[in-house]
N, C-alpha and C. Protein backbone atom coordinates (compact mmCIF):
# COMPACT_ATOMS: atom_id res chain seq x y z
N UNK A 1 -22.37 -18.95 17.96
CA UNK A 1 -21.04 -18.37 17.99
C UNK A 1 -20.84 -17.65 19.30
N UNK A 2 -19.66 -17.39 19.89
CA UNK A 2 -19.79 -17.46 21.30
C UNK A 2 -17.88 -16.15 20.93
N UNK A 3 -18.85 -14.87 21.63
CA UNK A 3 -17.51 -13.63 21.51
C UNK A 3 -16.76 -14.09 22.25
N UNK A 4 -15.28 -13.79 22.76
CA UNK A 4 -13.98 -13.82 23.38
C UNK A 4 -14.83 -12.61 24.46
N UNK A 5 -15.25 -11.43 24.04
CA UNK A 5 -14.89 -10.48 25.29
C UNK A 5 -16.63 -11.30 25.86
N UNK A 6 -16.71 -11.03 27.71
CA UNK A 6 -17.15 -11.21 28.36
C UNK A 6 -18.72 -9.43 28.29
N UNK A 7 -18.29 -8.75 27.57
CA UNK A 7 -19.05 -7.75 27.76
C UNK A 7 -20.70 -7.98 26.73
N UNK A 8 -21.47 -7.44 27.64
CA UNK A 8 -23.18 -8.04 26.85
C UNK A 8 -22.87 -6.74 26.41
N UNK A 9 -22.75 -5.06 26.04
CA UNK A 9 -23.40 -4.44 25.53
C UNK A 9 -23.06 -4.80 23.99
N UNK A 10 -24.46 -3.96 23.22
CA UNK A 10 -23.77 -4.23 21.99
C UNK A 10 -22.92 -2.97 21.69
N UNK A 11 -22.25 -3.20 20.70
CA UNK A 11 -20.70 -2.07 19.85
C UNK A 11 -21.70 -0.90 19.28
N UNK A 12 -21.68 0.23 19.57
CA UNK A 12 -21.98 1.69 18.70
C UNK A 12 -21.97 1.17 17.47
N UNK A 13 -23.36 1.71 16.98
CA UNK A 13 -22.75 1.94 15.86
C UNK A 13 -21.49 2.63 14.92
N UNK A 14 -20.92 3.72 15.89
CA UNK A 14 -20.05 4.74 15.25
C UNK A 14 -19.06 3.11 15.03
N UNK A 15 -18.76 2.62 16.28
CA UNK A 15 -18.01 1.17 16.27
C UNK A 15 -17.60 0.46 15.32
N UNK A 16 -18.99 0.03 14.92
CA UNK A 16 -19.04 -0.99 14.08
C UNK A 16 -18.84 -0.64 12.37
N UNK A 17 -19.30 0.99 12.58
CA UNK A 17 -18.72 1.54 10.86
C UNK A 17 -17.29 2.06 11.23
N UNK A 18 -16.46 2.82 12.14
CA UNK A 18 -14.98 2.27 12.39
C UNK A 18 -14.72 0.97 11.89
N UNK A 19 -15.05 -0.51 12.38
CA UNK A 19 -14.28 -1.57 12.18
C UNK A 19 -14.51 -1.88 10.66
N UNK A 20 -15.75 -1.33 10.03
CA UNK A 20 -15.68 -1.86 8.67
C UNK A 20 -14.88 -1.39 8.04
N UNK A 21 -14.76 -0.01 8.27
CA UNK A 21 -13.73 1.23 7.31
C UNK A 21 -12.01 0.57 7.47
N UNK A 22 -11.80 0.33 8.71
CA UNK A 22 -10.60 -0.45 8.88
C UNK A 22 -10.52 -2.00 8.05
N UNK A 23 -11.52 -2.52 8.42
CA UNK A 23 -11.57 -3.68 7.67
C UNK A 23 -11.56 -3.55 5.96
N UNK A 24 -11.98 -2.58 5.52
CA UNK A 24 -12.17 -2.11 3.73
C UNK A 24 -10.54 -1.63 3.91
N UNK A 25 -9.87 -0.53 4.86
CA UNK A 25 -8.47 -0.10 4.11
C UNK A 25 -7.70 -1.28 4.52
N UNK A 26 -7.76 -2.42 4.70
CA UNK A 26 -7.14 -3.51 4.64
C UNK A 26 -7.02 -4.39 3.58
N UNK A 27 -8.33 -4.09 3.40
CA UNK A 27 -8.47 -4.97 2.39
C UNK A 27 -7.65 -4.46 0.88
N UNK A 28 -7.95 -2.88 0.69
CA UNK A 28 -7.11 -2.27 -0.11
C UNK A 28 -5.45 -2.13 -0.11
N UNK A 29 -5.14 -2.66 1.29
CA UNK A 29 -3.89 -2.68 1.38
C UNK A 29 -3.13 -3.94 0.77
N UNK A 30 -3.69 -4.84 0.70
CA UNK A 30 -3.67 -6.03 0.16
C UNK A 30 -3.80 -6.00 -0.98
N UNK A 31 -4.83 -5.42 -1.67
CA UNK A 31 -4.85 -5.36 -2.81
C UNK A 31 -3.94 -4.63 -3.73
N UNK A 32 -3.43 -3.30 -3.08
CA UNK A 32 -2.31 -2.82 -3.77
C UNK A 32 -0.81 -3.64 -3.17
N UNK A 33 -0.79 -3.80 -2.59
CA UNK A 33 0.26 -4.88 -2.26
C UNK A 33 1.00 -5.63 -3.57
N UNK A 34 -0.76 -6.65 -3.91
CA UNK A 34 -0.38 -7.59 -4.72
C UNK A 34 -0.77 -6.78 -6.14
N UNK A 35 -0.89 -6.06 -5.99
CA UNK A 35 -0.92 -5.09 -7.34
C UNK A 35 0.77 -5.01 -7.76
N UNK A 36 1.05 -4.35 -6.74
CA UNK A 36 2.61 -3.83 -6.85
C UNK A 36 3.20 -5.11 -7.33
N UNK A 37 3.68 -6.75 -6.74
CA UNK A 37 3.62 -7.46 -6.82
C UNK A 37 3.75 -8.14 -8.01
N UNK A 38 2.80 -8.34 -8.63
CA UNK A 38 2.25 -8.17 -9.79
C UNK A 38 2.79 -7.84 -11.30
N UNK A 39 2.34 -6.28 -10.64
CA UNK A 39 3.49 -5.79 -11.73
C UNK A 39 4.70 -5.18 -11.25
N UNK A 40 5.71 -5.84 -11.11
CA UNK A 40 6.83 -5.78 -10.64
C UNK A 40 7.02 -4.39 -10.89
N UNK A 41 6.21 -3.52 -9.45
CA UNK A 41 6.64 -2.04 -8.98
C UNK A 41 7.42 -2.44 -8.10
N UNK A 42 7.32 -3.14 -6.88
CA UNK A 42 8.42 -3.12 -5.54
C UNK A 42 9.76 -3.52 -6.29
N UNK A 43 9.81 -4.78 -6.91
CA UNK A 43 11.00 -5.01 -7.43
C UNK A 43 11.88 -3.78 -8.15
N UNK A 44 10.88 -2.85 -9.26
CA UNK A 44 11.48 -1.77 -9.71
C UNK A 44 11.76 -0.88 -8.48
N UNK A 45 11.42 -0.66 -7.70
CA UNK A 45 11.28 0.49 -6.75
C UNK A 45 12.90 -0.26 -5.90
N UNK A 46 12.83 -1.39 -5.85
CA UNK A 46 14.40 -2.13 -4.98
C UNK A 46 15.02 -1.47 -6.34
N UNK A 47 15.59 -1.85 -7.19
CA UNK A 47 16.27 -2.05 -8.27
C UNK A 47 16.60 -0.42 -8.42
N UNK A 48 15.54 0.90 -8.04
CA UNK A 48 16.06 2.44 -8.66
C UNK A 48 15.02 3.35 -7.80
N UNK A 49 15.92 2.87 -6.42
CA UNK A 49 15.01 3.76 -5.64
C UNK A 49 15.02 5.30 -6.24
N UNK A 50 14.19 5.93 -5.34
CA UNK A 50 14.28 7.69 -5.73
C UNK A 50 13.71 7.53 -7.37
N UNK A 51 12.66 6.90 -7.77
CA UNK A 51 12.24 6.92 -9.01
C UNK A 51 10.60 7.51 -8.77
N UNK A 52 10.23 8.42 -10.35
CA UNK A 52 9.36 9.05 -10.22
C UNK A 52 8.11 8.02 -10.72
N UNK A 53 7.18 8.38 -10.31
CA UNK A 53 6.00 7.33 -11.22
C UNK A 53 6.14 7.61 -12.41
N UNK A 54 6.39 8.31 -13.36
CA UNK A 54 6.58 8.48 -14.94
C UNK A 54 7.92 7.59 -15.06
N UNK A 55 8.78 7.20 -14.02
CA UNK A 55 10.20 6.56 -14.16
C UNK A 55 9.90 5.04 -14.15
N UNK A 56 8.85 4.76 -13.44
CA UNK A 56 8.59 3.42 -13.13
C UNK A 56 7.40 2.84 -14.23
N UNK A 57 6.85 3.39 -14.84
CA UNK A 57 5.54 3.27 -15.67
C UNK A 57 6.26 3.25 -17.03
N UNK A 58 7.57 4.04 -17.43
CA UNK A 58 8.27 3.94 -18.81
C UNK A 58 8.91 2.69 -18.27
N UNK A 59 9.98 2.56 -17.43
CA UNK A 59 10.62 1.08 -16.84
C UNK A 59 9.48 -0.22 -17.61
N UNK A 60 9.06 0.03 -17.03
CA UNK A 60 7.71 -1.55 -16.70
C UNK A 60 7.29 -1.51 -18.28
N UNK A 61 6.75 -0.84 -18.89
CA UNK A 61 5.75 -0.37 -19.68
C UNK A 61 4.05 -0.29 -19.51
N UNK A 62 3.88 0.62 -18.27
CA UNK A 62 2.57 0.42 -17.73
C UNK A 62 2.43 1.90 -18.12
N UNK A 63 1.49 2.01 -17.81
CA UNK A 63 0.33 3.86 -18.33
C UNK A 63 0.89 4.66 -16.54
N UNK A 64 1.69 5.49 -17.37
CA UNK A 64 1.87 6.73 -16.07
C UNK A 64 0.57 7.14 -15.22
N UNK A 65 -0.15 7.28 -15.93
CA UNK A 65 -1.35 7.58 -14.35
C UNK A 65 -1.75 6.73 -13.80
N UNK A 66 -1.98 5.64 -14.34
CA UNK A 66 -2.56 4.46 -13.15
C UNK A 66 -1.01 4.03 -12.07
N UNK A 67 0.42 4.60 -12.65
CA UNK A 67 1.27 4.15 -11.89
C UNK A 67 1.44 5.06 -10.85
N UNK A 68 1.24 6.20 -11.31
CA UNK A 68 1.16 7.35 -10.25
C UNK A 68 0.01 7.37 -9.61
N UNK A 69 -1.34 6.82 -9.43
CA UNK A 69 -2.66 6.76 -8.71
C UNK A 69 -1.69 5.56 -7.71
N UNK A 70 -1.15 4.48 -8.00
CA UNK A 70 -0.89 3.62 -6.95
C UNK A 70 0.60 3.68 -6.48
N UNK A 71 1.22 4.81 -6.44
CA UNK A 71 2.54 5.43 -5.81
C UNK A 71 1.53 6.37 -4.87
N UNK A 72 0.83 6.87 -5.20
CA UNK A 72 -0.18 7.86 -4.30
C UNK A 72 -0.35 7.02 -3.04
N UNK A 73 -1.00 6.18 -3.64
CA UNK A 73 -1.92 5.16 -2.62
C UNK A 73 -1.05 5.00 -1.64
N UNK A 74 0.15 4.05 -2.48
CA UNK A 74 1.14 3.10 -1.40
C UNK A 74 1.84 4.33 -0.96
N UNK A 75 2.44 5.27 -0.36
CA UNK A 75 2.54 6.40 0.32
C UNK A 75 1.85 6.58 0.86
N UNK A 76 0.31 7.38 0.50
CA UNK A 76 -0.50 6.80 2.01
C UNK A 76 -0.64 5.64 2.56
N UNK A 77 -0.35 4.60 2.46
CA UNK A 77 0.01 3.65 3.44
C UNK A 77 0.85 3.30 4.00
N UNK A 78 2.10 4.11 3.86
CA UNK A 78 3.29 4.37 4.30
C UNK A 78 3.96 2.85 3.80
N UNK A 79 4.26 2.66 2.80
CA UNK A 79 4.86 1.52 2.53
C UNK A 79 6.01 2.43 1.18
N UNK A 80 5.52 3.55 1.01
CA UNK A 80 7.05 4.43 0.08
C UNK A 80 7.18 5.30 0.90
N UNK A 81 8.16 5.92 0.74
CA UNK A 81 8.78 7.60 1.20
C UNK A 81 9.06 8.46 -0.14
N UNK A 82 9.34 9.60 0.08
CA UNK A 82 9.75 10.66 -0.53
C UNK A 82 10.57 11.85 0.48
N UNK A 83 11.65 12.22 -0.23
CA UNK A 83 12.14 13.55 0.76
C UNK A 83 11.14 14.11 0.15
N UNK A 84 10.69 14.86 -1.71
CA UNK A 84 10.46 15.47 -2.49
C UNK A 84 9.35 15.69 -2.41
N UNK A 85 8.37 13.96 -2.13
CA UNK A 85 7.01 14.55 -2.80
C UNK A 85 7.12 14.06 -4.23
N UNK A 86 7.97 13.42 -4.68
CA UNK A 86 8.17 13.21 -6.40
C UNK A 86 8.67 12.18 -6.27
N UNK A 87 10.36 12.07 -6.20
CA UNK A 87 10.94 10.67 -6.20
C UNK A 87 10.64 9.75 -5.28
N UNK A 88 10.53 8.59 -5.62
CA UNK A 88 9.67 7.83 -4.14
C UNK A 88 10.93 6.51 -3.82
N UNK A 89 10.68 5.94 -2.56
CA UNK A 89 12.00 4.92 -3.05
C UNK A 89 10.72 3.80 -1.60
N UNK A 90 11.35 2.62 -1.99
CA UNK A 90 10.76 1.92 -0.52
C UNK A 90 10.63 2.25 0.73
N UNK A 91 9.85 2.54 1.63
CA UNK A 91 9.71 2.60 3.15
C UNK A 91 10.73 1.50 3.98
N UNK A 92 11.24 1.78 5.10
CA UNK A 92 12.07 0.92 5.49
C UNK A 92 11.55 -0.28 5.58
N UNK A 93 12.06 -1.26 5.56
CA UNK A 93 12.33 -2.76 5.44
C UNK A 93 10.99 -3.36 4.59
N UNK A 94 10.93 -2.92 3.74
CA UNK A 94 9.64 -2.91 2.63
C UNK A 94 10.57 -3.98 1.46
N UNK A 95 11.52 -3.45 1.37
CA UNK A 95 12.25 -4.37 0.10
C UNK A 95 12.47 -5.41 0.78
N UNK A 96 12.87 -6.13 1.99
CA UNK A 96 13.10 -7.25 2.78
C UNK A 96 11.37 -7.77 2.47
N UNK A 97 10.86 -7.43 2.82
CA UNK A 97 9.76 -8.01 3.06
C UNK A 97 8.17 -7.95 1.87
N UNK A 98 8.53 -7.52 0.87
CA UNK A 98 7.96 -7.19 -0.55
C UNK A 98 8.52 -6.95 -2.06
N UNK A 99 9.57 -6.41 -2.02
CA UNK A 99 11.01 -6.50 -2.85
C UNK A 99 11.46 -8.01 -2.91
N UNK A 100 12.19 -7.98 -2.37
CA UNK A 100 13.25 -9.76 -1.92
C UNK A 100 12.86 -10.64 -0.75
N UNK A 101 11.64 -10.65 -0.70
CA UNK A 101 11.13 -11.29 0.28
C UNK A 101 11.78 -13.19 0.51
């Protein structure tokens, strides 16, 4: 196998556990993605933005804490907003592209 960059040293370790950690919250990003997906959270979240995870978990009929553990999540990944901290609605162009794709 033959690298693209021209450089012999090898990558730090600090490096190479950086690229995995990036490579793992990717992988989680994906995975809640198609979580959301799934169970039609993005679609609910297009359909009544500014909804609380207890709003979207009675909607659907899913268990309020696992809906609120992955409103957590997808906020830190900046894929919801909140003014509040509570009501959450899509991140910009999130419903174009995960909503009504």
């Amino acid at each position: 196998m033959t690298n693209e960059s021209n450089s012999t040293a090898a990558p730090s370790a600090d490096t190479q556990t950086a690229r995995i950690f990036a490579w793992r919250r990717g992988f989680n990003a994906m995975h809640l993605i198609d979580l959301g997906e799934r169970l039609g959270l993005w679609q609910a979240l297009a359909d009544a933005p500014d909804s609380t995870p207890a709003d979207l978990a009675a909607r659907l009929d899913l268990h309020a804490p696992y809906v609120e553990v992955w409103c957590t999540t997808a906020y830190g990944f900046e894929l919801l907003d909140s003014d509040d901290g509570e009501r959450l609605r899509l991140a910009p162009h999130i419903e174009e592209t995960l909503a009504r794709p």
